[in-house]
N, C-alpha and C. Protein backbone atom coordinates (compact mmCIF):
# COMPACT_ATOMS: atom_id res chain seq x y z
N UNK A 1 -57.47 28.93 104.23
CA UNK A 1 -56.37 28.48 105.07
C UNK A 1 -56.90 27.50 106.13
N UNK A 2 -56.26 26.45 106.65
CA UNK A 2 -56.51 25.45 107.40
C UNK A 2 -56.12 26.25 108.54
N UNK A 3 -56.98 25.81 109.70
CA UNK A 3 -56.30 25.92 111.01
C UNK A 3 -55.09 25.30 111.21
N UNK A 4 -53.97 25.87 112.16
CA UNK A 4 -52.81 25.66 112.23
C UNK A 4 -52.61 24.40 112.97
N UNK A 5 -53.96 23.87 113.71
CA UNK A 5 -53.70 22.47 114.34
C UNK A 5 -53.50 21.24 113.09
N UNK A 6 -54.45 21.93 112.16
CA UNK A 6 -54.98 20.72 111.70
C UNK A 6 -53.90 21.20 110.75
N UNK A 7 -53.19 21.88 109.77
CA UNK A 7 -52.19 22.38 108.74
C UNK A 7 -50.76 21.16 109.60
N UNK A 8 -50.54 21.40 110.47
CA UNK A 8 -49.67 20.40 111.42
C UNK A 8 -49.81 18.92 111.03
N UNK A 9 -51.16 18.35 110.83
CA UNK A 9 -51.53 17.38 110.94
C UNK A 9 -51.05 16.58 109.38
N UNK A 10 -51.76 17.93 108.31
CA UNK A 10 -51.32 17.35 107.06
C UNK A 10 -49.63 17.38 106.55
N UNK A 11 -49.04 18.18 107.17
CA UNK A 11 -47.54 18.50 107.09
C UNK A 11 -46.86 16.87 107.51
N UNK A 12 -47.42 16.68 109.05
CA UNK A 12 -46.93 15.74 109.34
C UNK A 12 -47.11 14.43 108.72
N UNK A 13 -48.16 14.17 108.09
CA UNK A 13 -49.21 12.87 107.35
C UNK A 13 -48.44 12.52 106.37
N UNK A 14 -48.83 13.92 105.29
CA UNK A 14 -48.65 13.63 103.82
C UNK A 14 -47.37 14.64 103.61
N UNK A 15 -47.14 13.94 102.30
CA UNK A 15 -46.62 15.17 101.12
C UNK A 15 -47.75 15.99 100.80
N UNK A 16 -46.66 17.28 100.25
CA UNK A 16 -47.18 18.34 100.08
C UNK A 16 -46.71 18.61 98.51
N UNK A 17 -47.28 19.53 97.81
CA UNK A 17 -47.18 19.69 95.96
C UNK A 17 -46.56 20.93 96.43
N UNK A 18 -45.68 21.22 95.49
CA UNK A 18 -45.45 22.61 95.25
C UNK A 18 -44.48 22.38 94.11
N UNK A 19 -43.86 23.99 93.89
CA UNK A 19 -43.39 24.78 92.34
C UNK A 19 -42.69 25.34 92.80
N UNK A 20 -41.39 25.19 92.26
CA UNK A 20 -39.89 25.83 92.46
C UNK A 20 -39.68 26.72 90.95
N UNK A 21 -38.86 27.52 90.97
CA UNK A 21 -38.43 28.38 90.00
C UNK A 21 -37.13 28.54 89.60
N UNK A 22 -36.50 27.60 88.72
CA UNK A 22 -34.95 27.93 88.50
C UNK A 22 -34.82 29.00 87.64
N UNK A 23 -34.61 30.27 88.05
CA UNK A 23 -34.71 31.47 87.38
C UNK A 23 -33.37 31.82 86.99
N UNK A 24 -32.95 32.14 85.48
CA UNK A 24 -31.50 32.23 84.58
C UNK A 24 -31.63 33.76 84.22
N UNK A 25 -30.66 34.32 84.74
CA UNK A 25 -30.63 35.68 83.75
C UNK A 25 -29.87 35.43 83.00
N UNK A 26 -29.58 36.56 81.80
CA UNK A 26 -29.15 36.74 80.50
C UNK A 26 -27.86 36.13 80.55
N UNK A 27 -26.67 36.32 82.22
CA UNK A 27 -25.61 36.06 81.84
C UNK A 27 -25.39 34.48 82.51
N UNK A 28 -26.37 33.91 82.01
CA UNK A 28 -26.79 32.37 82.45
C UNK A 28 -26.16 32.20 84.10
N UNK A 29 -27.11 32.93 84.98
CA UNK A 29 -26.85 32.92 86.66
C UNK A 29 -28.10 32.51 87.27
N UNK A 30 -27.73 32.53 88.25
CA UNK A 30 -29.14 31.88 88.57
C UNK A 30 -29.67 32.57 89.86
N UNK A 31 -30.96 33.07 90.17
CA UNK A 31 -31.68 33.49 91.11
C UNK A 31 -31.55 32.21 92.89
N UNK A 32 -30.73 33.07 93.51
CA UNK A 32 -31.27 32.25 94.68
C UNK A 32 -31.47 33.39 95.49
N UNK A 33 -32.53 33.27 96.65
CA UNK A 33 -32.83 33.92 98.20
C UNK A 33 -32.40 33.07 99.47
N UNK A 34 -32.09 34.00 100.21
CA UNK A 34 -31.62 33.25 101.52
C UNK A 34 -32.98 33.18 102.32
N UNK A 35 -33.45 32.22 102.58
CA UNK A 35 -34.93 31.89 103.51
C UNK A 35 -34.88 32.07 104.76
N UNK A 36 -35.79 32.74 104.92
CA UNK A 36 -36.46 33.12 106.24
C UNK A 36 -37.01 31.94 107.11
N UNK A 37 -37.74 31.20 106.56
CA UNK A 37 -39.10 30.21 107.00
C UNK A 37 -38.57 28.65 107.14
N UNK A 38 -39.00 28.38 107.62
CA UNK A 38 -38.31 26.65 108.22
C UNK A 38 -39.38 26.10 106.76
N UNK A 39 -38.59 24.63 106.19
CA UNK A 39 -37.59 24.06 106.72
C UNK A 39 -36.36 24.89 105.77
N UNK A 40 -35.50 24.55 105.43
CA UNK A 40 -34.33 24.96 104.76
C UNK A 40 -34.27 26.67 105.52
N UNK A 41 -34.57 27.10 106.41
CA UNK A 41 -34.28 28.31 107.06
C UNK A 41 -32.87 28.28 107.16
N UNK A 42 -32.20 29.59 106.55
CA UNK A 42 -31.47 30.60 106.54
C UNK A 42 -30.51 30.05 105.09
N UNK A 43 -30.67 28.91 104.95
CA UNK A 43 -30.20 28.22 103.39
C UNK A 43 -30.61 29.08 102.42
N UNK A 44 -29.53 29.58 101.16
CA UNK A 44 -29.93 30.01 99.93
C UNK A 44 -30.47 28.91 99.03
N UNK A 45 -31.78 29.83 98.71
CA UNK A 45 -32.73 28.67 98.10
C UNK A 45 -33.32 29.36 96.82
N UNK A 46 -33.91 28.43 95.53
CA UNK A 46 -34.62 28.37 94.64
C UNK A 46 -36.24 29.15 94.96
N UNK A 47 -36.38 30.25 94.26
CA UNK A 47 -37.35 30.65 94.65
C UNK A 47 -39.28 29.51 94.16
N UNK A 48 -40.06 29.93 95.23
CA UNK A 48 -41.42 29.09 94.84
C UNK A 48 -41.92 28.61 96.30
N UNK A 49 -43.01 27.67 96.03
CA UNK A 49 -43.88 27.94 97.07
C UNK A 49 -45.04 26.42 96.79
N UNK A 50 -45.60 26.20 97.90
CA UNK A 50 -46.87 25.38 97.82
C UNK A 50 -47.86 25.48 97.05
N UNK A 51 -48.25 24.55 96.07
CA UNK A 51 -49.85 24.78 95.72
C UNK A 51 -50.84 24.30 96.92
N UNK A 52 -52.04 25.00 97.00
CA UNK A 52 -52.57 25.57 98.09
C UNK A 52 -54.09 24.51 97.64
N UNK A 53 -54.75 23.68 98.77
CA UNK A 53 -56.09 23.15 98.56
C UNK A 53 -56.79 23.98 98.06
N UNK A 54 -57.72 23.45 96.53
CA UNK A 54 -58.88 24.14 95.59
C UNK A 54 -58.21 24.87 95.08
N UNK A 55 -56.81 24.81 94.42
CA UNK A 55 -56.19 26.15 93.85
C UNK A 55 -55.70 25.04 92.72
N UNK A 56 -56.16 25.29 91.49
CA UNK A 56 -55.86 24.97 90.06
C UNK A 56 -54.01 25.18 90.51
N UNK A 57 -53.75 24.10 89.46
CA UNK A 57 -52.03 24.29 89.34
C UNK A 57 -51.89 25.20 88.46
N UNK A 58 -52.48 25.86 87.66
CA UNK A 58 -52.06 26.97 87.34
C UNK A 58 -52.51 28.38 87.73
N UNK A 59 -53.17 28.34 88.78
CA UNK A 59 -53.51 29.77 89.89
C UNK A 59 -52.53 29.44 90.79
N UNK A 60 -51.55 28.26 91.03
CA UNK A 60 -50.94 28.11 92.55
C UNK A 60 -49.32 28.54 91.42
N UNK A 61 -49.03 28.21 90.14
CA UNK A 61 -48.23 28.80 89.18
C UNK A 61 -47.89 30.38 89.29
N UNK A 62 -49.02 30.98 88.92
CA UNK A 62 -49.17 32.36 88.81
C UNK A 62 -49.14 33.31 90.15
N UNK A 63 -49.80 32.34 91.03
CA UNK A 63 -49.65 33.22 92.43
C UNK A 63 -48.20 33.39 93.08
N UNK A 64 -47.66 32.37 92.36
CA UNK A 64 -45.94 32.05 93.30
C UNK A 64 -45.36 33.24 92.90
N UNK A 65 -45.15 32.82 90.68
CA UNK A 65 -44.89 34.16 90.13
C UNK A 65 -44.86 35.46 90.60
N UNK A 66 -45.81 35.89 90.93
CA UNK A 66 -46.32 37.17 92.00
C UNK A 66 -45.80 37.36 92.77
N UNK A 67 -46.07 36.35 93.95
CA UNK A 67 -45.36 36.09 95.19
C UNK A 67 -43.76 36.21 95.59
N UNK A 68 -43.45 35.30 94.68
CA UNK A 68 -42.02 35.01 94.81
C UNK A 68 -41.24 36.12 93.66
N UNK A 69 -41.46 36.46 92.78
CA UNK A 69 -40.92 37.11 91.35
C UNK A 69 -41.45 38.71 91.38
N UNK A 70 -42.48 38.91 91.73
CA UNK A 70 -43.20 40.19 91.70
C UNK A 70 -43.65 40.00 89.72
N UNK A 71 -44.50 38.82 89.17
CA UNK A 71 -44.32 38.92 88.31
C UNK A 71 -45.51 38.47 88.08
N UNK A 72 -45.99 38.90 86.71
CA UNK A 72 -47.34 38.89 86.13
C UNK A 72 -47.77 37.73 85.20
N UNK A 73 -46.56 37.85 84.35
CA UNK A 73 -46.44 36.48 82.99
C UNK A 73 -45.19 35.68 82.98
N UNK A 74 -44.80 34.64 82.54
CA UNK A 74 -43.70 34.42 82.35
C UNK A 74 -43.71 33.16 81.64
N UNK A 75 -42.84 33.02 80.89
CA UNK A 75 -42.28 31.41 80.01
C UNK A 75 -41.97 30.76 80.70
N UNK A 76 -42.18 29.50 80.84
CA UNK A 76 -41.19 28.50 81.45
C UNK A 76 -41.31 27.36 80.53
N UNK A 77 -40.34 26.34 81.14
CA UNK A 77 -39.72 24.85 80.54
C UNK A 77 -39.68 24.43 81.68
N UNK A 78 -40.38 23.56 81.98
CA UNK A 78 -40.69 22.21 83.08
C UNK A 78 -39.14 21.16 82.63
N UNK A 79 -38.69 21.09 83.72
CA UNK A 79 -37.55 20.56 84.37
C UNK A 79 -37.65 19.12 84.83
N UNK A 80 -38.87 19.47 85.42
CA UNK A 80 -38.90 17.74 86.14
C UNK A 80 -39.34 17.77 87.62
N UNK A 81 -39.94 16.62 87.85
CA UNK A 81 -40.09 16.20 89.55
C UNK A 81 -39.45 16.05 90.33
N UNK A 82 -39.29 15.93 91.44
CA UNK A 82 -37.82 16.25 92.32
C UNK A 82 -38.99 16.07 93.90
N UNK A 83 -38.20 14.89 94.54
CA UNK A 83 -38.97 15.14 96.09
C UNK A 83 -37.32 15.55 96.91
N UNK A 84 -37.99 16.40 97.80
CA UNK A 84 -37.69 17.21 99.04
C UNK A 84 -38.21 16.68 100.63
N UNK A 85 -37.08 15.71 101.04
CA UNK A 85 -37.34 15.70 102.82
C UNK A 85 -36.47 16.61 103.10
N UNK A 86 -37.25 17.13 104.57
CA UNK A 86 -36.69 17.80 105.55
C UNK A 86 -36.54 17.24 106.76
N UNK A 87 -35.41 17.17 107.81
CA UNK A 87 -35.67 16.49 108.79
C UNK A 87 -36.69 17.35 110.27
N UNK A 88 -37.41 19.01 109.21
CA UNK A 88 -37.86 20.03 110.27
C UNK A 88 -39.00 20.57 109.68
N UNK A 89 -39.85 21.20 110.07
CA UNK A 89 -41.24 21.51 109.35
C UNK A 89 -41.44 23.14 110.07
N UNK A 90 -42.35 23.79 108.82
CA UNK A 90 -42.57 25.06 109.23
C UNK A 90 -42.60 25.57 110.88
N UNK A 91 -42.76 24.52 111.92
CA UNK A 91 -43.64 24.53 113.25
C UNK A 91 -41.90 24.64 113.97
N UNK A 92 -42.21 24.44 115.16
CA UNK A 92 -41.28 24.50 116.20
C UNK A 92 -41.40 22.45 116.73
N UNK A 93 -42.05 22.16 116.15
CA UNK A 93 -42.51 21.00 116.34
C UNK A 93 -41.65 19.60 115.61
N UNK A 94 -41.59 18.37 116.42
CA UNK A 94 -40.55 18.00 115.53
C UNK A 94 -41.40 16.87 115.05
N UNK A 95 -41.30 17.43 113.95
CA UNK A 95 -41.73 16.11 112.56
C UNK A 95 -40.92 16.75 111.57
N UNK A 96 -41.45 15.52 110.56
CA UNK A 96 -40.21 16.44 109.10
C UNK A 96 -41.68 17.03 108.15
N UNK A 97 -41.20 17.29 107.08
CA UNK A 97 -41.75 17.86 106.06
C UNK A 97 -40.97 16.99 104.89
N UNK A 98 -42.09 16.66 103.48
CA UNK A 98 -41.99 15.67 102.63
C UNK A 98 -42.84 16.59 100.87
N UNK A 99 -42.04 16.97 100.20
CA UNK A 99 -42.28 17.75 99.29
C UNK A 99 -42.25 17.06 98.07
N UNK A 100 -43.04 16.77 97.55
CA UNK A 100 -43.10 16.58 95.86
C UNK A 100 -43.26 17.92 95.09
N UNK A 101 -42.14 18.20 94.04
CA UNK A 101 -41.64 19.00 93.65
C UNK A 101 -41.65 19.16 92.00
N UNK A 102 -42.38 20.49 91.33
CA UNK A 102 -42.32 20.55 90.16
C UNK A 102 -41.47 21.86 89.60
N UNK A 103 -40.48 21.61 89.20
CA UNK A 103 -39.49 22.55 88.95
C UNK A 103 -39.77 23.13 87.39
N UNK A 104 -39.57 24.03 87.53
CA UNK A 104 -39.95 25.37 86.18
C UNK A 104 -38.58 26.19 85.89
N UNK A 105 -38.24 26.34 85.13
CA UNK A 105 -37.13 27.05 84.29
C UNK A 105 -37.43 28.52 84.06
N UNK A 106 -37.14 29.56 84.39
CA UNK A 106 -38.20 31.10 83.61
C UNK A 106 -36.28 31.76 83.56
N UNK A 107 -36.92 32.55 82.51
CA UNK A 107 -35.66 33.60 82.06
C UNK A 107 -35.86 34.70 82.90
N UNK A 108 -35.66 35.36 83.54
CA UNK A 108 -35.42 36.92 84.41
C UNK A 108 -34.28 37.75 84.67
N UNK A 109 -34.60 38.73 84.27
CA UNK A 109 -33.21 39.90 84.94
C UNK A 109 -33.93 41.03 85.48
N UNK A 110 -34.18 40.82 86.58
CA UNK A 110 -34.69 41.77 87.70
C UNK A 110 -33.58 42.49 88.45
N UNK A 111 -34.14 43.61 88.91
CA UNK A 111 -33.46 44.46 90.25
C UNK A 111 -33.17 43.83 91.19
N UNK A 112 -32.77 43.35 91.87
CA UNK A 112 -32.70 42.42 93.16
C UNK A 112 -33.68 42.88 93.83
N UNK A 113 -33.07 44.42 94.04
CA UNK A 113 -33.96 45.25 94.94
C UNK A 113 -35.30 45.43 94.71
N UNK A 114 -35.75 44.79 93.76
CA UNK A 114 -37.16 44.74 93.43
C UNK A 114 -38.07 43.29 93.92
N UNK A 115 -37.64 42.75 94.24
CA UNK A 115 -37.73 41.11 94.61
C UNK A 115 -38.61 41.22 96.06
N UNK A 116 -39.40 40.67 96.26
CA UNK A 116 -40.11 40.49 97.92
C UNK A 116 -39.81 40.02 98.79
N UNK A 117 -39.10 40.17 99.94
CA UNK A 117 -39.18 40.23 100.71
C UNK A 117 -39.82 39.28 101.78
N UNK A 118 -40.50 38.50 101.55
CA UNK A 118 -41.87 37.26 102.75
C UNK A 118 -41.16 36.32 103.15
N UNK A 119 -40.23 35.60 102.01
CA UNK A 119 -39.85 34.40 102.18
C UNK A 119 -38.49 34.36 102.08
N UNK A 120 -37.94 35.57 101.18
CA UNK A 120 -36.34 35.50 101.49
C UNK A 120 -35.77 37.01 101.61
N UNK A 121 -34.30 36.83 102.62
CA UNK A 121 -34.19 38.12 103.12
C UNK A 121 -33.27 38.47 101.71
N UNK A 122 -32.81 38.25 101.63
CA UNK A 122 -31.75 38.69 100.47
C UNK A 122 -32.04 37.83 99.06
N UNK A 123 -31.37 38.27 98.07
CA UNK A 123 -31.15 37.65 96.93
C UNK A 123 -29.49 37.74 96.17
N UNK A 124 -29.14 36.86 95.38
CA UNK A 124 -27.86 36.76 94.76
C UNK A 124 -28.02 35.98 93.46
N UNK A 125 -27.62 36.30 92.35
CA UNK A 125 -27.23 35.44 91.24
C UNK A 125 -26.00 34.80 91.29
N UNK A 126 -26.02 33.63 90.80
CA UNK A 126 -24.89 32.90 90.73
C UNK A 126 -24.68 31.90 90.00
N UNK A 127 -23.22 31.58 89.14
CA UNK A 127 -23.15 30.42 88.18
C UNK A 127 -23.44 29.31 88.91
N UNK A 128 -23.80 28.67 88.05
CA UNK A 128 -24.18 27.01 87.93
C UNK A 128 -22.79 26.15 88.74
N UNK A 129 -21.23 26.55 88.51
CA UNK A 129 -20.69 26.33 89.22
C UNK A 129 -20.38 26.62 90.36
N UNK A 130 -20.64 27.75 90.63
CA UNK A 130 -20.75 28.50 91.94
C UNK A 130 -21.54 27.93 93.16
N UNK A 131 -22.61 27.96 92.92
CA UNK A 131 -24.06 27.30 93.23
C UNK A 131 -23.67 26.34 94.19
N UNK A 132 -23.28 25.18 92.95
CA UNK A 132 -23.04 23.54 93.37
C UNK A 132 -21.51 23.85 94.14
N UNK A 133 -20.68 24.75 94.25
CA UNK A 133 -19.83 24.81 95.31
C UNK A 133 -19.78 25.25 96.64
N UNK A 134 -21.10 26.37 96.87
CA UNK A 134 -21.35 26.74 97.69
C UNK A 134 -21.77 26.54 98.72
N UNK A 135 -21.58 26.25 100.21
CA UNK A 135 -21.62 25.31 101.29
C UNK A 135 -23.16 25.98 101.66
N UNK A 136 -23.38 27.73 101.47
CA UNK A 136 -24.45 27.84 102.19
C UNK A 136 -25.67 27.74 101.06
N UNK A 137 -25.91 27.40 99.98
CA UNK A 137 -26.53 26.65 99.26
C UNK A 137 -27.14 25.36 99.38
N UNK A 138 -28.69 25.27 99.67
CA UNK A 138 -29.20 24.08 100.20
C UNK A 138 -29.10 22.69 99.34
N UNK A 139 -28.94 21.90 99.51
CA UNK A 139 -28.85 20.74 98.82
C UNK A 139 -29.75 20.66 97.22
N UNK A 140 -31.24 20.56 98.11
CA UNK A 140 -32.43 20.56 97.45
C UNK A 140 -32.16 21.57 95.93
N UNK A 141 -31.90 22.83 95.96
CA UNK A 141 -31.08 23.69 94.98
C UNK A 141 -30.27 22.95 94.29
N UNK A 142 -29.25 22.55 94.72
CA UNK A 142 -27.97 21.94 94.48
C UNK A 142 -28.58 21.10 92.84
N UNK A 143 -29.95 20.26 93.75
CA UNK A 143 -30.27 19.14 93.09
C UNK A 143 -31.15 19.69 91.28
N UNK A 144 -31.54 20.87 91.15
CA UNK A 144 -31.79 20.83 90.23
C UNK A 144 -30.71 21.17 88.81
N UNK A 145 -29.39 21.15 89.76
CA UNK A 145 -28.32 21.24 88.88
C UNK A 145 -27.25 20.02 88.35
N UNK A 146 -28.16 19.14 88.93
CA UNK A 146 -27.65 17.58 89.04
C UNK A 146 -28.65 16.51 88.47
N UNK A 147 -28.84 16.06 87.04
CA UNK A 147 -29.27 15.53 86.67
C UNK A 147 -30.22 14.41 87.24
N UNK A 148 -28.88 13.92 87.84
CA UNK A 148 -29.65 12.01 88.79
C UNK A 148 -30.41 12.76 89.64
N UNK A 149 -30.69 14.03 89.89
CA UNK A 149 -31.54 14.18 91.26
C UNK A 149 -33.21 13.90 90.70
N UNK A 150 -33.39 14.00 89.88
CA UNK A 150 -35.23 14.20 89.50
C UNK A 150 -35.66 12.90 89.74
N UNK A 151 -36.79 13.22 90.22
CA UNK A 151 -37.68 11.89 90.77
C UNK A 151 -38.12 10.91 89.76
N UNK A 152 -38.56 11.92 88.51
CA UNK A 152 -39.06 11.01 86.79
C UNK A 152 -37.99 10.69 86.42
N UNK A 153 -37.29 10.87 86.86
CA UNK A 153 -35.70 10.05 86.47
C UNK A 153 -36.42 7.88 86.05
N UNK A 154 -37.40 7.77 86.62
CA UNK A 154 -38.12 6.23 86.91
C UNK A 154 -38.81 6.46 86.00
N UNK A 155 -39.36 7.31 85.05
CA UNK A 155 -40.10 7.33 84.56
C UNK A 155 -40.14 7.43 82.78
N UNK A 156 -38.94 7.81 82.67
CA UNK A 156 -38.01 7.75 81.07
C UNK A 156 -37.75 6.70 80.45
């Protein structure tokens, strides 16, 4: 872990990598948590997390899994790239936060009540239409249900 001066420094600088999880249960719904943690705080959000300096993309994969899923293995289908501004960053501090984003598809039907707790207080499934109607549903979410949103959209 970086010291929190210098973690500030790269937040504010650069983009950051990370792995989102559009998680479908059986009755094609979709996993969101309401977030705890700035930026998108108190927004229902797509579960996932940062890959972390010296951490293989597939240890920063598996750790989210864990993290975010309480989960050991899982399938996925890569979705696509997707960047994420925020106009607010983990800090009390005002800069934004700038996310390059690799979105993953996994099948799950979990307990809710089995789900962790760190990063979101609650959880809810919900249709695909639902979702994209829902005001307290963060954009960024919104966007992996919206084609034109992916960044490789430039790249096809």
């Amino acid at each position: 872990m970086l010291p929190l001066a210098t973690f500030k420094t790269v937040v504010e600088s650069t983009p950051l990598i990370s792995i989102d999880f559009i998680v479908k249960n059986k009755e094609e719904k979709f996993l969101l948590g309401k977030r705890i943690n700035r930026p998108a705080k108190g927004a229902w959000f797509v579960p996932g997390g940062r890959v972390l300096k010296g951490e293989t993309f597939e240890q920063a994969f598996y750790r989210l899994i864990k993290s975010e899923l309480n989960l050991d293995n899982v399938e996925s289908i890569f979705k696509g790239i997707y960047q994420h501004f925020y106009d607010d960053n983990f800090s009390e501090e005002n800069f934004s936060t700038h996310y390059i984003v690799l979105a993953y598809e996994i099948a799950f039907n979990a307990d809710l009540n089995s789900l962790p707790k760190e990063q979101h207080s609650n959880y809810r499934w919900l249709s695909k239409e639902e979702l994209l109607n829902d005001k307290t549903v963060h954009l960024h979410s919104k966007w992996y249900f919206q084609e034109d949103k992916q960044a490789d959209e430039l790249f096809r």
